[in-house]
Structure formats: structure tokens, C-alpha cells
Protein backbone atom coordinates (compact mmCIF):
# COMPACT_ATOMS: atom_id res chain seq x y z
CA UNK A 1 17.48 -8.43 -14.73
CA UNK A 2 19.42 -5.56 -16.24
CA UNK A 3 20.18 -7.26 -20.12
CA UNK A 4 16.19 -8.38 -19.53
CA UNK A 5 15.05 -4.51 -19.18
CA UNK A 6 17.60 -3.85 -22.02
CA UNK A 7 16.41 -5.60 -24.36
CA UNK A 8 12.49 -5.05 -23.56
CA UNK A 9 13.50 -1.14 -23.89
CA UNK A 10 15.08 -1.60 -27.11
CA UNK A 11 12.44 -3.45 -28.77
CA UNK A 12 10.21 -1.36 -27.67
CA UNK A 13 11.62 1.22 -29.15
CA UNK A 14 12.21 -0.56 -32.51
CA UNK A 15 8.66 -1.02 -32.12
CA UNK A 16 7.81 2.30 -32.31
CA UNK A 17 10.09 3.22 -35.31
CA UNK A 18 9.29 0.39 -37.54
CA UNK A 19 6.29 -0.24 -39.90
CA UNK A 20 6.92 -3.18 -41.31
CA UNK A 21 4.59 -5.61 -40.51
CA UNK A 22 6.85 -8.61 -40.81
CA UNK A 23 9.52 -7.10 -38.75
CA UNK A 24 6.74 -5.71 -36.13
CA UNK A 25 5.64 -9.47 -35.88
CA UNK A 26 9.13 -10.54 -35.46
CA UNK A 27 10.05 -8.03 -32.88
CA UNK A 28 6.92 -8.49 -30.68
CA UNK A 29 7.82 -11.99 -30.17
CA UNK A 30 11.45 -11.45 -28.82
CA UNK A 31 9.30 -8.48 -26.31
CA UNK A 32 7.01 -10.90 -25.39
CA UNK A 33 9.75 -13.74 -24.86
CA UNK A 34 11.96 -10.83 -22.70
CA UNK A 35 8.70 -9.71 -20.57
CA UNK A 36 8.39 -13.65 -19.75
CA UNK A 37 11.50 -14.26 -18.92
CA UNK A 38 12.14 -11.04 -17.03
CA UNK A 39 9.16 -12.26 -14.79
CA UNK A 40 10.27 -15.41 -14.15
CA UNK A 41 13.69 -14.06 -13.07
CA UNK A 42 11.98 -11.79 -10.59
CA UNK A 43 9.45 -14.53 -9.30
CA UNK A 44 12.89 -16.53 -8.44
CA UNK A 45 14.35 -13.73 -6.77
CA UNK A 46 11.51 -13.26 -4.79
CA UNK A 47 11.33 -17.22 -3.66
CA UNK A 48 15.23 -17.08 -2.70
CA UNK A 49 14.27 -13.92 -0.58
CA UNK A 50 11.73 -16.06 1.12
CA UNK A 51 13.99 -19.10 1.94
CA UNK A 52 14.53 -19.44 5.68
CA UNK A 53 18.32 -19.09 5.56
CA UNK A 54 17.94 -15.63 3.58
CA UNK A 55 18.92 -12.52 5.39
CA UNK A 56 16.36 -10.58 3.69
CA UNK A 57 14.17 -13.10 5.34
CA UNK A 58 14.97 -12.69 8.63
CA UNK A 59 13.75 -8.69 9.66
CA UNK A 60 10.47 -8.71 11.74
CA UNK A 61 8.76 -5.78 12.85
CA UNK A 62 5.32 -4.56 13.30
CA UNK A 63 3.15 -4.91 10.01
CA UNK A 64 -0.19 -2.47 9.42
CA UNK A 65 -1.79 -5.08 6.90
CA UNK A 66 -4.68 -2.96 6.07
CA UNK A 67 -2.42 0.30 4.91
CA UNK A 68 0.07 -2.42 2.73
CA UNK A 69 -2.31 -4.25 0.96
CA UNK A 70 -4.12 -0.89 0.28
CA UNK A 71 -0.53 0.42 -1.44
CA UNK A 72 0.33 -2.67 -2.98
CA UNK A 73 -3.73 -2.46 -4.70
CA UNK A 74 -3.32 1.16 -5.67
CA UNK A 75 0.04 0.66 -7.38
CA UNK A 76 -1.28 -2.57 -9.44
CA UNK A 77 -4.76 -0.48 -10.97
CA UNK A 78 -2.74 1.10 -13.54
CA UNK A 79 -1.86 -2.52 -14.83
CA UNK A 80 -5.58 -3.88 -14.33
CA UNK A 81 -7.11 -0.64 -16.55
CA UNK A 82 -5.24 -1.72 -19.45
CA UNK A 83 -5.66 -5.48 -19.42
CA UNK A 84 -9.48 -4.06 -18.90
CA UNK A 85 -10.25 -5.71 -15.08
CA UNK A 86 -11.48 -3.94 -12.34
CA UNK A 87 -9.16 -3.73 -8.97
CA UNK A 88 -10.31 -2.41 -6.23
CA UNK A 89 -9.69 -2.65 -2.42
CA UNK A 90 -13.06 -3.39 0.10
CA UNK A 91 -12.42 -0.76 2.80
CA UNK A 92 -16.38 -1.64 3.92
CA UNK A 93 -15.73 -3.44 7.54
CA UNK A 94 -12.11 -2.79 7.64
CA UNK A 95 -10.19 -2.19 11.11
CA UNK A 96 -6.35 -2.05 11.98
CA UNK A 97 -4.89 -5.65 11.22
CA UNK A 98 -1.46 -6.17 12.26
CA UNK A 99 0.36 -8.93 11.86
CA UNK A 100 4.14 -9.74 13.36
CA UNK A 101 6.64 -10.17 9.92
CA UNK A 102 9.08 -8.81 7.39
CA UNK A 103 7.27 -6.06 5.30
CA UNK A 104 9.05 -6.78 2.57
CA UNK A 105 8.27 -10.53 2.09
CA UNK A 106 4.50 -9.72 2.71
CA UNK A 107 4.53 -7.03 0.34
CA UNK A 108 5.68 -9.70 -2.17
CA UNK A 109 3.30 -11.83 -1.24
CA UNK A 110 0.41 -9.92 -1.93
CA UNK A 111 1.54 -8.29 -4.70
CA UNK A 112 2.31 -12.19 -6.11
CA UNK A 113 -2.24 -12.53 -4.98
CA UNK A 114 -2.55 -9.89 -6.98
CA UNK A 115 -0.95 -10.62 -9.99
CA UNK A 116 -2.00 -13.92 -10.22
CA UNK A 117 -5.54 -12.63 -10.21
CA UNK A 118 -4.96 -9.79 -13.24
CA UNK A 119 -3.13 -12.62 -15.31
CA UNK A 120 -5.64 -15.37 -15.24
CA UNK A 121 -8.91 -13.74 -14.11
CA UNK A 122 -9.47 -12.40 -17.76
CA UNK A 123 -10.63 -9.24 -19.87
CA UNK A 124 -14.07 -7.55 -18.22
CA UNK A 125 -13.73 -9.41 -14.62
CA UNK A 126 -13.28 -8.03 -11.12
CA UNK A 127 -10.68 -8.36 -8.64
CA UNK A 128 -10.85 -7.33 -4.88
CA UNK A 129 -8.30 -7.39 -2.29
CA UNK A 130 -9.69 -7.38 1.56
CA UNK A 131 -8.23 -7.51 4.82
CA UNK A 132 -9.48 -8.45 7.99
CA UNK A 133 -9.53 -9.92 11.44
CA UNK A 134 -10.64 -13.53 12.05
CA UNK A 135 -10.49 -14.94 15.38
CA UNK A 136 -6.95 -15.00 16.14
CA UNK A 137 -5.20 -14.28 12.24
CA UNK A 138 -5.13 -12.01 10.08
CA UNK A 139 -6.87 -12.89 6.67
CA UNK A 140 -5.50 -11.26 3.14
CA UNK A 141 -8.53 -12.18 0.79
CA UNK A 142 -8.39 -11.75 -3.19
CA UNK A 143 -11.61 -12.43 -4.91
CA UNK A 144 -12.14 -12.68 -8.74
CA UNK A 145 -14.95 -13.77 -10.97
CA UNK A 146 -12.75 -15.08 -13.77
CA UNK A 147 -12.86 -19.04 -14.40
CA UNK A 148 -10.84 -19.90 -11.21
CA UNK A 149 -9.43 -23.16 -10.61
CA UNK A 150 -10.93 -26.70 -10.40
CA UNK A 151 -11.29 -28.40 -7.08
CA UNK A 152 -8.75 -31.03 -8.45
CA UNK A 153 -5.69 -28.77 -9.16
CA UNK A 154 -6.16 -26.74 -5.72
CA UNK A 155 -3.10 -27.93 -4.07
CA UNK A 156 -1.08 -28.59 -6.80
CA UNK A 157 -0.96 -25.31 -7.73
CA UNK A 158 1.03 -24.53 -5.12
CA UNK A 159 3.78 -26.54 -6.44
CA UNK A 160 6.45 -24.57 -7.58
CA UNK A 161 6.10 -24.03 -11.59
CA UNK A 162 2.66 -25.61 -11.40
CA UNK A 163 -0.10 -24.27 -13.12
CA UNK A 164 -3.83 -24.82 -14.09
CA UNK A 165 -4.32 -23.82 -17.23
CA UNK A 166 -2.25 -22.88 -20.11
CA UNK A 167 -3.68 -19.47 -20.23
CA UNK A 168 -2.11 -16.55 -19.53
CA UNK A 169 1.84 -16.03 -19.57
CA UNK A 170 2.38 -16.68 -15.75
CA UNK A 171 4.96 -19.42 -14.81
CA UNK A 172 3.84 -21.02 -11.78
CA UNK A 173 5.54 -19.92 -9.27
CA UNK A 174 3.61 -17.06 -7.96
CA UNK A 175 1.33 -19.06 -5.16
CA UNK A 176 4.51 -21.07 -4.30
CA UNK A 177 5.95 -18.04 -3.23
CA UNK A 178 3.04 -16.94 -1.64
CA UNK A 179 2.73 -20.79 0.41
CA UNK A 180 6.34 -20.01 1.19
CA UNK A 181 5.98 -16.35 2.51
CA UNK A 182 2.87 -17.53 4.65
CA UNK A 183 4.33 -20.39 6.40
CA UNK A 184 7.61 -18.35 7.01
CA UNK A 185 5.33 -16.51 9.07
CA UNK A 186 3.62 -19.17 10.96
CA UNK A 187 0.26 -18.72 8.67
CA UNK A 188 -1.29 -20.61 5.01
CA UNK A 189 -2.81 -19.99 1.90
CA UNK A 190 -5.69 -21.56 0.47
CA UNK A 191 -7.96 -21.60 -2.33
CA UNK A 192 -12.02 -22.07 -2.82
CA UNK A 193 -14.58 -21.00 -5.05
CA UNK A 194 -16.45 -17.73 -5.10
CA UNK A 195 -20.24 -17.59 -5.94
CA UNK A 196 -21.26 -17.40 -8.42
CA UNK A 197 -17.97 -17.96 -10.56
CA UNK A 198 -14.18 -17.25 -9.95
CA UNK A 199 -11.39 -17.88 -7.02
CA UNK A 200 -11.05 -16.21 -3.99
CA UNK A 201 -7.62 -16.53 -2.37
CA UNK A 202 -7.02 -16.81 1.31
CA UNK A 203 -3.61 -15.95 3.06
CA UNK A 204 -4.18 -16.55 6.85
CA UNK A 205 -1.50 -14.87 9.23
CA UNK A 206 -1.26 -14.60 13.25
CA UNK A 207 -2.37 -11.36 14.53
CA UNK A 208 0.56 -9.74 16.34
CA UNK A 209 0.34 -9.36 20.28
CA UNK A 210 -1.67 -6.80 21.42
């Protein structure tokens, strides 16, 4: 990751002290390439974290879902104001959800909702992030009105480096990670529509003992 955040920094900065538009062209390709590939060695961090045999993997404690998926929302809205989407978290009906897991891994995993929803929900759409009891789980809900995902590709999405569409510059492995996360914790992830347009994201999680 370190050369990756190198080399981002120094075009960036070449960026800034060039004006030739010919060399500006040239340079914002080998950012763009670095950001890409700087994500996708993160995303495969994260998914060795989440393998079973992983230490990182293996701390449980108590998990306030409400107050981490409230953080992990706040610190993505500086990211969602510039690619011009709305983010916001629906405190309307919410109680105390815990849950029984690793912080960490959660954390990833709805940070992973979350960023799948700013990359592919598109300019001038909404994304909200919920949490709340349902019978006996947990539920960790992201919404968006973008153009979501056909009925056909649902599951295959989930497949690791799978994607949907050719949009974006994601690389299909953030709802593998988030399938992984979830069943490490005895839960699931699903997809369906939202009305009238978009996705709506559903990570479903046993509640921890009272």
C-alpha cells in the first residue's frame, strides 16, 4: 500500500505544478490507475482479515451497531459531497442494536455497503444507512435510488470480482467481503429493489444475548 500512496501523492502533486495539457492527461491516467489499484489492494486485505483462520478474525466482543454504522456514515459524507450524492443516516425509529462480533470486521463491512452505494449509485442520488431490530437479528440497511441491480445478477454479485455493470471503478469484491463478514458472524446479505428505483442492501446479524 505504501509505493500505491507514493505514487498517488506524487502525481498529485505533479498535477498541481504542471499546465500542460498533454502531460496533465498523461498524469491523470497513471492517478487514476494508482487510486484503482490501491483499492483493490485494500479490498484484498480486508477479505484475508475476514477468512476464518485470520487472527484479526477471531476477537468478539459486544458491538453497539447503531453508534458504528452512525461513525462509519459520518466519516464517508465528505466523499459523497464531492461525487455530489446525498448520505445520510435514518436515526427516525432507531433503538440500541447490538450484535455479538469483531468491531473491526463489521466496521469493514459496512463501510464496504457504503462504498458500494457512492460508487455505483451515481451523481444527484441518495444514499441512507439504517439500523434496526427485526425479530431476532440485527438488520444493517443501505438504500439508494441510483439504477441498482437486475434481478438476474443478484447473487452473482456476490462472487468475488463480480460485478454488474461496467460503471464505476469498483472491482467486485466489495459485497464478497461483505457475504464473507456476515456469515463469519452467523448472519447474510441480500439484495432487492427499492421503490420507486435503486437497491437497498440488507446485512442481517443475530442480536447478541440480552
Amino acid at each position: 500500500r505504501t509505493p500505491l500512496a507514493g505514487l498517488k501523492s506524487q502525481t498529485e502533486l505533479a498535477l498541481n505544478e504542471t499546465t500542460d495539457p498533454a502531460l496533465r492527461a498523461r498524469l491523470q491516467r497513471v492517478h487514476e490507475s494508482a487510486t484503482r489499484s490501491a483499492h483493490l489492494v485494500n479490498q484484498l486485505l480486508t477479505l484475508a482479515r475476514a477468512e476464518p483462520e485470520s487472527g484479526s478474525a477471531q476477537g468478539r466482543a459486544r458491538v453497539e451497531l447503531v453508534r458504528l454504522a452512525s461513525e462509519v456514515t459520518a466519516e464517508h459524507v465528505p466523499r459523497a459531497r464531492q461525487a455530489g450524492i446525498d448520505l445520510g443516516f435514518d436515526e427516525a425509529d432507531t433503538v440500541a442494536v447490538a450484535v455479538t462480533g469483531n468491531a473491526l470486521l463489521l466496521r469493514e463491512a459496512i463501510a464496504n455497503l457504503i462504498d458500494n452505494a457512492l460508487r455505483y449509485a451515481g451523481r444527484g442520488s441518495s444514499v441512507t444507512v439504517r439500523v434496526r431490530p427485526l425479530a431476532n437479528e440485527a438488520l444493517v440497511e443501505v438504500e439508494d435510488n441510483g439504477p441498482g441491480i437486475a434481478p438476474a445478477d443478484r447473487e452473482r454479485v456476490f462472487e468475488r470480482f463480480a460485478r454488474a455493470t461496467m460503471q464505476g471503478d469498483g472491482c467486485g469484491l466489495g459485497l464478497a467481503i461483505v457475504k464473507e463478514i456476515a456469515e463469519r458472524h452467523a448472519g447474510s446479505v441480500s439484495l432487492e429493489g427499492a421503490a420507486p428505483r435503486g437497491l437497498r442492501v440488507l446485512m442481517h446479524l443475530p442480536l447478541a444475548a440480552a
